[in-house]
C-alpha atoms as a PDB file:
ATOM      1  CA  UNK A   1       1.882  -2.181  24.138  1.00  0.00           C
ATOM      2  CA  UNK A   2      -0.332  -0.265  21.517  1.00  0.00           C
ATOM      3  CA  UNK A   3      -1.762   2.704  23.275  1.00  0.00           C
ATOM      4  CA  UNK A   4      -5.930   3.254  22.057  1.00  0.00           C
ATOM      5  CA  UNK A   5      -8.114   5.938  22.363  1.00  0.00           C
ATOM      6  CA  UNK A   6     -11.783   5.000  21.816  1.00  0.00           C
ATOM      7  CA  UNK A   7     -14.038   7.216  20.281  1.00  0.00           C
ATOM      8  CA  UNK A   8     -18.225   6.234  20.522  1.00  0.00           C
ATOM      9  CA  UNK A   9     -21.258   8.584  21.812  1.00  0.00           C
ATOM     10  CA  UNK A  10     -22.497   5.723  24.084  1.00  0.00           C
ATOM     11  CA  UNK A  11     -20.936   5.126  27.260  1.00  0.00           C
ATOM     12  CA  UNK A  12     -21.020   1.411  27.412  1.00  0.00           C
ATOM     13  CA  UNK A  13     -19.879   1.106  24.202  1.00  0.00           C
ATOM     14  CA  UNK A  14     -17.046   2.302  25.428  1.00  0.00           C
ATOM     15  CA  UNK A  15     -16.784   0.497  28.383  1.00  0.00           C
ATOM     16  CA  UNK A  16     -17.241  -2.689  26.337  1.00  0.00           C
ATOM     17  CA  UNK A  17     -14.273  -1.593  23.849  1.00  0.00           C
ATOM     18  CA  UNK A  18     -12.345  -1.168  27.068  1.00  0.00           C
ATOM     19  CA  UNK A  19     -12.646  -4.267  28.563  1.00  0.00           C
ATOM     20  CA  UNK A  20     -12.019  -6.503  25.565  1.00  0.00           C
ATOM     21  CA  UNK A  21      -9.018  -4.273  24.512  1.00  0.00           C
ATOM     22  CA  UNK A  22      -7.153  -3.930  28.117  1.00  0.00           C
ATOM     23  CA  UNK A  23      -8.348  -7.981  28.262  1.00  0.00           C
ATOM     24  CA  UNK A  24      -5.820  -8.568  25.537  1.00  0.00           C
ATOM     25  CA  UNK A  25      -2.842  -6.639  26.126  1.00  0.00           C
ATOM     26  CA  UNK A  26      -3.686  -3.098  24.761  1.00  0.00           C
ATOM     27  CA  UNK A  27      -3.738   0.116  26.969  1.00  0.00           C
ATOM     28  CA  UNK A  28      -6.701   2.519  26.613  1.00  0.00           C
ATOM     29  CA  UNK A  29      -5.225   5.862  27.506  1.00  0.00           C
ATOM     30  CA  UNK A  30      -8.543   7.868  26.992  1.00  0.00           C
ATOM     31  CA  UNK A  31     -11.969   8.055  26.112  1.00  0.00           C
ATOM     32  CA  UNK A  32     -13.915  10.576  23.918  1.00  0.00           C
ATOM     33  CA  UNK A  33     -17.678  11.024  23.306  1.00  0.00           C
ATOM     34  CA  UNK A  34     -17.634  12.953  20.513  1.00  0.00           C
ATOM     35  CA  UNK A  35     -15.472  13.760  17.713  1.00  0.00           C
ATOM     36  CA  UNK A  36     -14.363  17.180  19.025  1.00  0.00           C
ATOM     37  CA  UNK A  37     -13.499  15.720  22.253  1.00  0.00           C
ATOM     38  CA  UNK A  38     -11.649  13.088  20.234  1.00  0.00           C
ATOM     39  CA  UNK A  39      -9.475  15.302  18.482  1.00  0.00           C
ATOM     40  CA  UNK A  40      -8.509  17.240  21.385  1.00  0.00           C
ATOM     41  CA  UNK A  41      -7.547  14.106  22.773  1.00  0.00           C
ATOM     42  CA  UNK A  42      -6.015  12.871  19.935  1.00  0.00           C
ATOM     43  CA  UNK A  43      -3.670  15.868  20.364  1.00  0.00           C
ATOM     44  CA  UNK A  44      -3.045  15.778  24.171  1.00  0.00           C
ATOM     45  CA  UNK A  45      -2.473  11.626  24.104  1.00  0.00           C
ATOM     46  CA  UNK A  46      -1.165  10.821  20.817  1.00  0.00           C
ATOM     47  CA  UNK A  47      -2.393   7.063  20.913  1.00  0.00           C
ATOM     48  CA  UNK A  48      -1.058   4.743  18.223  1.00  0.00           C
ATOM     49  CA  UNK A  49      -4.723   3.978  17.197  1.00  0.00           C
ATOM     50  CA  UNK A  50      -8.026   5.301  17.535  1.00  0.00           C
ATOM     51  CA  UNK A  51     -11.151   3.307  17.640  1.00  0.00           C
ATOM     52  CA  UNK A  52     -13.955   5.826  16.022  1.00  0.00           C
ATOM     53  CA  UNK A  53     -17.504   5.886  15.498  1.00  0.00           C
ATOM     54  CA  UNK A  54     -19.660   7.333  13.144  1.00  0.00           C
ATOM     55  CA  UNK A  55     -22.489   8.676  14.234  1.00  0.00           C
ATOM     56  CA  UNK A  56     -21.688  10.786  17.218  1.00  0.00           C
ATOM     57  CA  UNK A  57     -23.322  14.147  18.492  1.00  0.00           C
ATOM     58  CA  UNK A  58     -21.730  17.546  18.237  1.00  0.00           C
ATOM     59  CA  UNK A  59     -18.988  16.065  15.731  1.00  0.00           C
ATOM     60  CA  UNK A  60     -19.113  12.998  13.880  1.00  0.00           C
ATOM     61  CA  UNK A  61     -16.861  10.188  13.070  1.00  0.00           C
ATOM     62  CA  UNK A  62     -15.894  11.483   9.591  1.00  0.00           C
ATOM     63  CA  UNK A  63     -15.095  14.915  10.437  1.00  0.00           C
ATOM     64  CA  UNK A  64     -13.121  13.846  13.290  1.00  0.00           C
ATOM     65  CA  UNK A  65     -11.068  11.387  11.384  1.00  0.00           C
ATOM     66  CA  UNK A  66     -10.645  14.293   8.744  1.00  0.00           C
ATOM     67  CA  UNK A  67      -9.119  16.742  11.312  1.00  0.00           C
ATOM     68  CA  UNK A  68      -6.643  13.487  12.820  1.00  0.00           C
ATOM     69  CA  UNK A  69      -5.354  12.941   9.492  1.00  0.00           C
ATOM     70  CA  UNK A  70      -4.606  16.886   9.291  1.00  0.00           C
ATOM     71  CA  UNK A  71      -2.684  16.428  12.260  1.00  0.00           C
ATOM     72  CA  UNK A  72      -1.398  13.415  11.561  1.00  0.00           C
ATOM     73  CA  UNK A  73      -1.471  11.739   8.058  1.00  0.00           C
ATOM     74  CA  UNK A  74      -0.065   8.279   9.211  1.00  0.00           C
ATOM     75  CA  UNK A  75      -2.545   8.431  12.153  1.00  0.00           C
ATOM     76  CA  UNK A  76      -4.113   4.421  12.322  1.00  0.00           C
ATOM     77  CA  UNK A  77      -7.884   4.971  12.840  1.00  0.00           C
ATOM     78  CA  UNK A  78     -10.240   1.882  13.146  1.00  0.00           C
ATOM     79  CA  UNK A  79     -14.120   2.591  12.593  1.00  0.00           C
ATOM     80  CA  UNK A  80     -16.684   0.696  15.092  1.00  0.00           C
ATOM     81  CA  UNK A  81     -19.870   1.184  13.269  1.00  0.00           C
ATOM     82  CA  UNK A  82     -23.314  -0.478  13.484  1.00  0.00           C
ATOM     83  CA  UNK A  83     -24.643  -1.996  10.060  1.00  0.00           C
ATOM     84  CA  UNK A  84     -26.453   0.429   7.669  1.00  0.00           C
ATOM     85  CA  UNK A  85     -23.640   2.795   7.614  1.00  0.00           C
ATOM     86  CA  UNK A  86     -22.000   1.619   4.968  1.00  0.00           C
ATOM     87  CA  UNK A  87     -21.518   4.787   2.376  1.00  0.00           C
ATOM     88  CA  UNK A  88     -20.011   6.209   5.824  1.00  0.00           C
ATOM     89  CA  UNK A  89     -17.550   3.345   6.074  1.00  0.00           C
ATOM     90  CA  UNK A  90     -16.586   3.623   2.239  1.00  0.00           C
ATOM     91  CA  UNK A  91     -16.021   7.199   2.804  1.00  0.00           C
ATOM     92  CA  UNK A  92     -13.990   6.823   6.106  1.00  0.00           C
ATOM     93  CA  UNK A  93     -11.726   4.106   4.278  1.00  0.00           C
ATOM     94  CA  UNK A  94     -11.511   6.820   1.397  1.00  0.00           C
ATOM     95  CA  UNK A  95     -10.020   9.571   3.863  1.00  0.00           C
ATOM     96  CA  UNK A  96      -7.484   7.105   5.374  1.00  0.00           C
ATOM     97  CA  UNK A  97      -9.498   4.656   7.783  1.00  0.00           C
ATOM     98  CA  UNK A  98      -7.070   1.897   8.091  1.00  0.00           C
ATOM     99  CA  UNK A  99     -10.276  -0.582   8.385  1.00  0.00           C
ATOM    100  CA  UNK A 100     -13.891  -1.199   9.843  1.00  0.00           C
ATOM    101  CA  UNK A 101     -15.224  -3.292  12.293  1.00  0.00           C
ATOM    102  CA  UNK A 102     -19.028  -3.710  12.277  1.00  0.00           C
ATOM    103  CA  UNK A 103     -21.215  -3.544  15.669  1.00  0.00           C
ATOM    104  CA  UNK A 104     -21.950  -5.819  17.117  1.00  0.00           C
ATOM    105  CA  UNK A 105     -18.280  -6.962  17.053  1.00  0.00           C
ATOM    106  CA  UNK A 106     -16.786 -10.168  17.676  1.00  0.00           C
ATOM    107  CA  UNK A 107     -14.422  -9.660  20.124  1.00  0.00           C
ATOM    108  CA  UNK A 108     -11.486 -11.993  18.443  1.00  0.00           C
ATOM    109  CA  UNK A 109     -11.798  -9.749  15.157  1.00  0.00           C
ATOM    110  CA  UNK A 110     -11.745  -6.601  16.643  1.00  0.00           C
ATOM    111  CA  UNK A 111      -8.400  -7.877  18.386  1.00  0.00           C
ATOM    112  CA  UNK A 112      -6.816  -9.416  14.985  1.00  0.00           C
ATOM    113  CA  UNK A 113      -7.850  -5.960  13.133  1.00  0.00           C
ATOM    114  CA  UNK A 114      -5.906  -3.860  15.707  1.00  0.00           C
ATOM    115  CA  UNK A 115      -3.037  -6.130  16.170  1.00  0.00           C
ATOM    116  CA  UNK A 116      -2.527  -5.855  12.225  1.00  0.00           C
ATOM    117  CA  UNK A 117      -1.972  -2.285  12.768  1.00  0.00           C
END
């Protein structure tokens, strides 16, 4: 069983990630609302992938994922991201995103994008 940490600002978007992911077999071993939190997280859990957003408060998406690949080059990080953030997707995918998954998701490909991983 993959173990996730998710990674968005909003509360029930994390809740929603939650359900759909423990729904189908994952196991979400932590939460973060920003990326600071995430990467202290990221450190402490040491999930197999991390769901990320972009635009977060305090710390964003990017420089999050930046500071997990420092820790971890072969980290797997999946961005959740709502349309219109595209040049931030390209850039993510640049620094080692492993793929994107644009809000609002469909629930069956979020689940084939982090089954692939």
């Amino acid at each position: 069983m993959k173990k996730i940490l998710i990674v968005d600002d909003a509360a029930f978007m994390r809740f929603a990630i939650r359900t759909v992911l423990e729904r189908n077999g994952f196991q979400v071993v932590g939460e973060a609302e920003n990326g600071s939190v995430a990467i202290s997280k990221y450190k402490e859990l040491q999930p197999d992938i991390v769901t990320m957003d972009i635009t977060m408060p305090e710390m964003d998406g990017i420089q999050a994922l930046r500071e997990i690949r420092k820790l971890n080059p072969n980290s797997k990080i999946i961005i959740i991201s709502a349309l219109g953030q595209e040049s931030y997707v390209r850039e993510a995918v640049k620094l080692g995103a492993k793929g994107f998954v644009v809000k609002p998701y469909k629930e069956d490909y979020l689940i084939r994008t982090l089954s692939k991983l």
